[in-house]
Protein backbone atom coordinates (compact mmCIF):
# COMPACT_ATOMS: atom_id res chain seq x y z
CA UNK A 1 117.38 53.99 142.82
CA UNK A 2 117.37 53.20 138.93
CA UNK A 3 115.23 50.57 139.51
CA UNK A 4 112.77 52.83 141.91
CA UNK A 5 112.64 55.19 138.85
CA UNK A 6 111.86 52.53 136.35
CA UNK A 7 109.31 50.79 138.54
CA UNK A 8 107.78 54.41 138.69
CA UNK A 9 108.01 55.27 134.90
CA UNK A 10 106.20 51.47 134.00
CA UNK A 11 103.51 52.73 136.48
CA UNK A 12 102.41 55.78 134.91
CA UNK A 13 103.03 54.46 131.67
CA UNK A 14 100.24 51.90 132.81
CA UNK A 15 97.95 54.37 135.00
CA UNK A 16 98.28 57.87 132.79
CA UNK A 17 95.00 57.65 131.74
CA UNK A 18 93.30 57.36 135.27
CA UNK A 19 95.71 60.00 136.38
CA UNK A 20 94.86 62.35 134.07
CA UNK A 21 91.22 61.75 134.90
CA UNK A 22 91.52 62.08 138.48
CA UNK A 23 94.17 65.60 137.70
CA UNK A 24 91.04 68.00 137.70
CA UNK A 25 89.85 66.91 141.10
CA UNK A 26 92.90 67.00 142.68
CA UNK A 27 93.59 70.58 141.40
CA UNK A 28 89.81 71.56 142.53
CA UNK A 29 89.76 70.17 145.73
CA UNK A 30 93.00 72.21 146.43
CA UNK A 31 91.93 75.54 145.07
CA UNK A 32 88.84 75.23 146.87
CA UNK A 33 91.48 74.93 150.18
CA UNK A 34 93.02 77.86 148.90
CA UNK A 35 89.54 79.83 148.51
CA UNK A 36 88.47 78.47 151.58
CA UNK A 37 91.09 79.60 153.80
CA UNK A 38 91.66 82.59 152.34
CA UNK A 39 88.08 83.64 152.91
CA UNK A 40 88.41 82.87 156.49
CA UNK A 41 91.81 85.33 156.35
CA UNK A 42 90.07 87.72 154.66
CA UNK A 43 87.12 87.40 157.50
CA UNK A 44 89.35 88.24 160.66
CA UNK A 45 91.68 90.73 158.71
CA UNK A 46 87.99 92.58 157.76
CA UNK A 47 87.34 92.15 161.73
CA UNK A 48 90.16 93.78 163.07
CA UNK A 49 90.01 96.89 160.92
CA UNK A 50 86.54 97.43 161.75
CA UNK A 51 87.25 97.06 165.64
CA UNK A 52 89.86 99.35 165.31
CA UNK A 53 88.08 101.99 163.39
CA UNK A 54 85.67 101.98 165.93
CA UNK A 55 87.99 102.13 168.60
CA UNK A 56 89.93 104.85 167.08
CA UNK A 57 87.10 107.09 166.10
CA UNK A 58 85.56 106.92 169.71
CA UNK A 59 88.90 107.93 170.99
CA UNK A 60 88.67 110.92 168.79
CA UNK A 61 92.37 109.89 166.67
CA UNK A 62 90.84 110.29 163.33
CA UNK A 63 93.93 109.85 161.22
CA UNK A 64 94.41 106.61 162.51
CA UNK A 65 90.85 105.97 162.24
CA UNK A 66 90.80 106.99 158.64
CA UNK A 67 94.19 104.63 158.18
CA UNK A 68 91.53 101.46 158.63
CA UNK A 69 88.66 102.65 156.88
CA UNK A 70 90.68 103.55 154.15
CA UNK A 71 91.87 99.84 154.30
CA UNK A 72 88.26 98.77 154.68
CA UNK A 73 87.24 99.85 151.71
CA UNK A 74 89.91 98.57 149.79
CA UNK A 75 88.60 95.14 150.88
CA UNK A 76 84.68 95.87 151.05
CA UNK A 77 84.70 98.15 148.13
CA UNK A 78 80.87 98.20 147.96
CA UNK A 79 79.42 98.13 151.20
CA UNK A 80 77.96 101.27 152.38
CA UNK A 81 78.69 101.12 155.95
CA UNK A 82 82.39 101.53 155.12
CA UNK A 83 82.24 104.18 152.50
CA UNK A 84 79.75 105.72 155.35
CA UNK A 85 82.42 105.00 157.79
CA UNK A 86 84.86 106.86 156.05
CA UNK A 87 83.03 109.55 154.76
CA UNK A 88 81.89 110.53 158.39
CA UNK A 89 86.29 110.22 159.72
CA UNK A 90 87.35 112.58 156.97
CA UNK A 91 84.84 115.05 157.53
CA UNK A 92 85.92 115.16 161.06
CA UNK A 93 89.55 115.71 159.62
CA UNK A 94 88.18 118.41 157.82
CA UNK A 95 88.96 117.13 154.37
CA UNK A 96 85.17 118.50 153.81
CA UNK A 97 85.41 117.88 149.82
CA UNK A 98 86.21 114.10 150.12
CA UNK A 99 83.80 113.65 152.66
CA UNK A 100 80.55 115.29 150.95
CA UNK A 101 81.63 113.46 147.91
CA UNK A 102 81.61 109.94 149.39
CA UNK A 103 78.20 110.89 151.99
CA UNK A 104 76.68 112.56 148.70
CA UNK A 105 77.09 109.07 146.56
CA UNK A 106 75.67 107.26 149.35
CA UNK A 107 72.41 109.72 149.46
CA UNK A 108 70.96 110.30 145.91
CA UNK A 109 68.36 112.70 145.98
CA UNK A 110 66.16 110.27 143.76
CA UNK A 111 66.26 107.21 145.61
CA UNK A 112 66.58 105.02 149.19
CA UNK A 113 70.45 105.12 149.38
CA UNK A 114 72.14 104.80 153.00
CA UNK A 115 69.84 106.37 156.01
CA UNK A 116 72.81 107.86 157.59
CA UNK A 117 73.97 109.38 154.78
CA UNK A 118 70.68 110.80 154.17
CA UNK A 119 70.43 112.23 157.39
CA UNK A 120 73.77 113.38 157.32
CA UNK A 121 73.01 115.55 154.01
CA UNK A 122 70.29 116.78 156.01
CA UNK A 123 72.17 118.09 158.62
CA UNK A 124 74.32 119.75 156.68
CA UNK A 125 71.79 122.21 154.96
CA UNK A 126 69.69 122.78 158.31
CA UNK A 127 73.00 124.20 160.13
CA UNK A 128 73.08 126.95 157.76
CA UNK A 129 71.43 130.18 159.00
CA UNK A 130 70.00 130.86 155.32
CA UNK A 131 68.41 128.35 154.14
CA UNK A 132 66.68 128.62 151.18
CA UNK A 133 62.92 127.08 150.63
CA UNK A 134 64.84 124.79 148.03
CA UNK A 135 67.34 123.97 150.28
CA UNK A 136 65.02 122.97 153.08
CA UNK A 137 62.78 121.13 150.25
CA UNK A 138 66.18 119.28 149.89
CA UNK A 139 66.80 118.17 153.74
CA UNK A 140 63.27 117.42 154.01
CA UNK A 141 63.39 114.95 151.17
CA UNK A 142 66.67 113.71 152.62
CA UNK A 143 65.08 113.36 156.19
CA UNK A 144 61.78 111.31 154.34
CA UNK A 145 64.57 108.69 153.30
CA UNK A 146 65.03 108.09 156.76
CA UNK A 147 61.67 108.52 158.24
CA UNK A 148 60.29 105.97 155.62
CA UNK A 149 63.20 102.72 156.22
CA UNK A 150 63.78 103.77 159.88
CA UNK A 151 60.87 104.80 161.64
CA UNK A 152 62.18 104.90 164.89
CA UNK A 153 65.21 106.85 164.01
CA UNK A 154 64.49 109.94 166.62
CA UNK A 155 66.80 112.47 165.49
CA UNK A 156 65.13 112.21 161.74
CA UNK A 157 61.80 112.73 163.28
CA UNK A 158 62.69 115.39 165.60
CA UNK A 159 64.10 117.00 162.61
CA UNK A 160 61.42 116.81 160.42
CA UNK A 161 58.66 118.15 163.29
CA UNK A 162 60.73 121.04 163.59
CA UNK A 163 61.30 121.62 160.34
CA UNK A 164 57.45 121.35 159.46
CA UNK A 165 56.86 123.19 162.73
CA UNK A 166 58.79 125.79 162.16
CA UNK A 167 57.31 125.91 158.33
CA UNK A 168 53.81 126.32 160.23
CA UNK A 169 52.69 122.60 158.56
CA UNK A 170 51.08 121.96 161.97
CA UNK A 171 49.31 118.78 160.93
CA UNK A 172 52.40 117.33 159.43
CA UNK A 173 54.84 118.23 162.17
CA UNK A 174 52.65 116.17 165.02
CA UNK A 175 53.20 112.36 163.94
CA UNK A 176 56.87 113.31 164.01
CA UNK A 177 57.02 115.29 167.14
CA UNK A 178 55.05 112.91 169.29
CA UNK A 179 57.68 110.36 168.32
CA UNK A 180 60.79 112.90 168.99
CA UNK A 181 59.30 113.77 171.99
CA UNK A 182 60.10 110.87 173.47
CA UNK A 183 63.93 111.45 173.65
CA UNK A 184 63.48 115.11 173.45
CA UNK A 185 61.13 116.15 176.11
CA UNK A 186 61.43 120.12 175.01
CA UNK A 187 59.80 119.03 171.84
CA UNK A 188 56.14 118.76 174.25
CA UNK A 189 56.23 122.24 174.23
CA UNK A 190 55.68 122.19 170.56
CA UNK A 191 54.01 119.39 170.19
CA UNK A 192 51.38 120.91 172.49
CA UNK A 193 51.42 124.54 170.28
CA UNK A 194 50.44 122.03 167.14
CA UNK A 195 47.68 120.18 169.37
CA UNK A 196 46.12 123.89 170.25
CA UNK A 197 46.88 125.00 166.55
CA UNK A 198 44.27 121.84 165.54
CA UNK A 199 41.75 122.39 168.23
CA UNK A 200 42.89 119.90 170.65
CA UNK A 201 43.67 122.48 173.63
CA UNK A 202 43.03 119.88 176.51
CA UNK A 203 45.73 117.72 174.87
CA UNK A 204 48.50 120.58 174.29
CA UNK A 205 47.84 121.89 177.79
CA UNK A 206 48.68 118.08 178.85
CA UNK A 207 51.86 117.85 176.51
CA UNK A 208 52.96 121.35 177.99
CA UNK A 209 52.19 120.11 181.81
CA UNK A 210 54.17 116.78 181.49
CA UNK A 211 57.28 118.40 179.86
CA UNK A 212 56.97 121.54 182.40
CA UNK A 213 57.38 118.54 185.13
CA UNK A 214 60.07 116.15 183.41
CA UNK A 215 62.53 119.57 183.06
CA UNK A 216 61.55 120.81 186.82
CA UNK A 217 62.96 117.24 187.84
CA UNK A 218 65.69 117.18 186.35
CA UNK A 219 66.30 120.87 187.52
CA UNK A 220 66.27 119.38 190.76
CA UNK A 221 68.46 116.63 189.97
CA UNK A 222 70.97 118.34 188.07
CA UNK A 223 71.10 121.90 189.75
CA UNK A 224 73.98 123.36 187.18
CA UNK A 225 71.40 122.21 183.83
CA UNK A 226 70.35 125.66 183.01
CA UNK A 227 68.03 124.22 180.03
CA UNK A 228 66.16 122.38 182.68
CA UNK A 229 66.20 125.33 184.82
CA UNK A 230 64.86 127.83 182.04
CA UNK A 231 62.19 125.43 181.07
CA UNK A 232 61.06 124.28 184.55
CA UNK A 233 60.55 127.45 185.68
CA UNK A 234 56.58 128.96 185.80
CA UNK A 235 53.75 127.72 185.03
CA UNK A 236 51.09 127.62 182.30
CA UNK A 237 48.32 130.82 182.31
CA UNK A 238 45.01 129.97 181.32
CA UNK A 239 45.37 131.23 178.02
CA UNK A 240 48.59 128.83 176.75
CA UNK A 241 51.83 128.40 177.13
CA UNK A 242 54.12 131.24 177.88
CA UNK A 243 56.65 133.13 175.32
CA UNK A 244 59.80 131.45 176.34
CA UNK A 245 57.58 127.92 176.10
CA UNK A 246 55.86 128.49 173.01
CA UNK A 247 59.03 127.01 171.14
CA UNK A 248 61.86 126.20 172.91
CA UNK A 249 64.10 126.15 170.00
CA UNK A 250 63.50 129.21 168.77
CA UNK A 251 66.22 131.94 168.59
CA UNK A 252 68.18 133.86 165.74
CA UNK A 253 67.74 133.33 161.90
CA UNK A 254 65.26 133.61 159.27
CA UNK A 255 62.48 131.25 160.40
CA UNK A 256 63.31 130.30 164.41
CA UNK A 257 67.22 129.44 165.27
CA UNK A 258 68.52 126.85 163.02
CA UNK A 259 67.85 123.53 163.59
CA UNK A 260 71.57 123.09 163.60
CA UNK A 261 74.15 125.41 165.63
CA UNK A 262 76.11 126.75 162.76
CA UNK A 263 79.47 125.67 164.35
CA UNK A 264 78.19 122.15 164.97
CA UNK A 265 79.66 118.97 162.73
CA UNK A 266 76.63 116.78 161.74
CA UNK A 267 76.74 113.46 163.21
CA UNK A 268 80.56 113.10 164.98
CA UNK A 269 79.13 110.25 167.10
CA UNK A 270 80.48 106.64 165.89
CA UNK A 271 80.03 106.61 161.98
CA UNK A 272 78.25 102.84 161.59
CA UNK A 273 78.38 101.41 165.09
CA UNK A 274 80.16 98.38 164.82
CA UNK A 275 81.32 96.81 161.84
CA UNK A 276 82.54 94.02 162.23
């Protein structure tokens, strides 16, 4: 053993200055393992929160839900789909101040921000039963967030036609209704009062006609839909469309029903799809 040891001691006295050269590669190469495979930790640990905030928000158990976004963001810190993520959770739970806090840093008034959180903001001024021509200047401004980096998001369109609709900017409402309309069939029967507002009366008596079909289908299809049954029923007089077609959304409030039911949450669908 002694002479193990001094065999050992004679060979760095020999080699010390080749091991001290080689010393910072050796300590690299084994922080990079470190780095390396805690990244890949990091990676699945980031996986499995997400898939269970998703699975725990569909199934409606927001406190758990909130339990992984919460830990989400401890490990994303600065991605908006988690901040979104939670945002969206504790508004369900009814912790409203948190919630508009987070959605509201996510959605500056000046600037692109987060879509959903845009549209979110929107939401929550066009539920209210007063709103104010600031206010709706606000959700408007919020909804052109949307409209402008996701074009093909329907509910911002269909929001902003009926908001210019029901603001009587006909020529402004159109490009957005003819997208909404789409997904939202009743939305013909405003699309066509714009088309006769600009002159176009063969082409709002043909948006009027095609959504007086889809909704007598699917009166006929769905006996117990009594939106389908309301708007199926009669038929166009030569003049234009009929009261209860003129706009379908129309009802209580200031300027039309607002475009929100005031007991409806904005948005309790799945926060930001899948994460991970």
């Amino acid at each position: 053993m002694n002479e193990l040891l001094k065999s050992f001691g004679m060979f760095l006295r020999h080699n010390w200055f080749r091991i001290a050269i080689c010393m910072p590669a050796v300590l690299c190469g084994t922080g990079a393992v470190v780095f390396a495979v805690w990244g890949v930790l990091e990676e699945q640990i980031t996986a499995r929160y997400s898939g269970e905030a998703d699975r725990q928000f569909q199934a409606k158990n927001y406190a758990s839900a909130c339990i992984c976004f919460e830990r989400l963001v401890q490990l994303q810190p600065e991605q908006s789909e988690v901040l979104y993520g939670l945002g969206m959770t504790l508004d369900a739970l009814g912790k409203s101040g948190r919630a508009a806090a987070i959605l509201s840093s996510l959605a500056p008034s000046d600037r692109q921000g987060y879509a959903p959180a845009h549209l979110w903001q929107a939401k929550m001024v066009l539920r209210g039963t007063k709103s104010t021509r600031q206010a709706l200047g606000a959700a408007e401004k919020h909804l052109l967030f949307v409209a402008q980096y996701e074009p093909a998001n329907h509910e911002a369109n269909a929001l902003l036609g009926e908001l210019y609709f029901k603001t009587g900017r006909w020529a402004q409402a159109e490009p957005y209704l003819r997208k909404a309309a789409r997904d939202r069939p009743e939305l013909r029967f405003l699309l066509a009062n714009v088309d006769r507002s600009q002159g176009k009366r063969d082409e709002g008596r043909g948006q009027a006609e095609l959504a007086l079909m889809i909704f007598r289908k699917r009166a006929e299809a769905r006996p117990d839909d009594r939106e389908a049954r309301v708007l199926g029923r009669g038929r166009l007089a030569p003049g234009g469309l009929s009261r209860r077609h003129r706009d379908p959304t129309a009802g209580a409030g200031p300027w039309g029903r607002p475009l929100l039911p005031s007991g409806a949450r904005p948005g309790l669908c799945h926060p930001v799809g899948r994460l991970g």
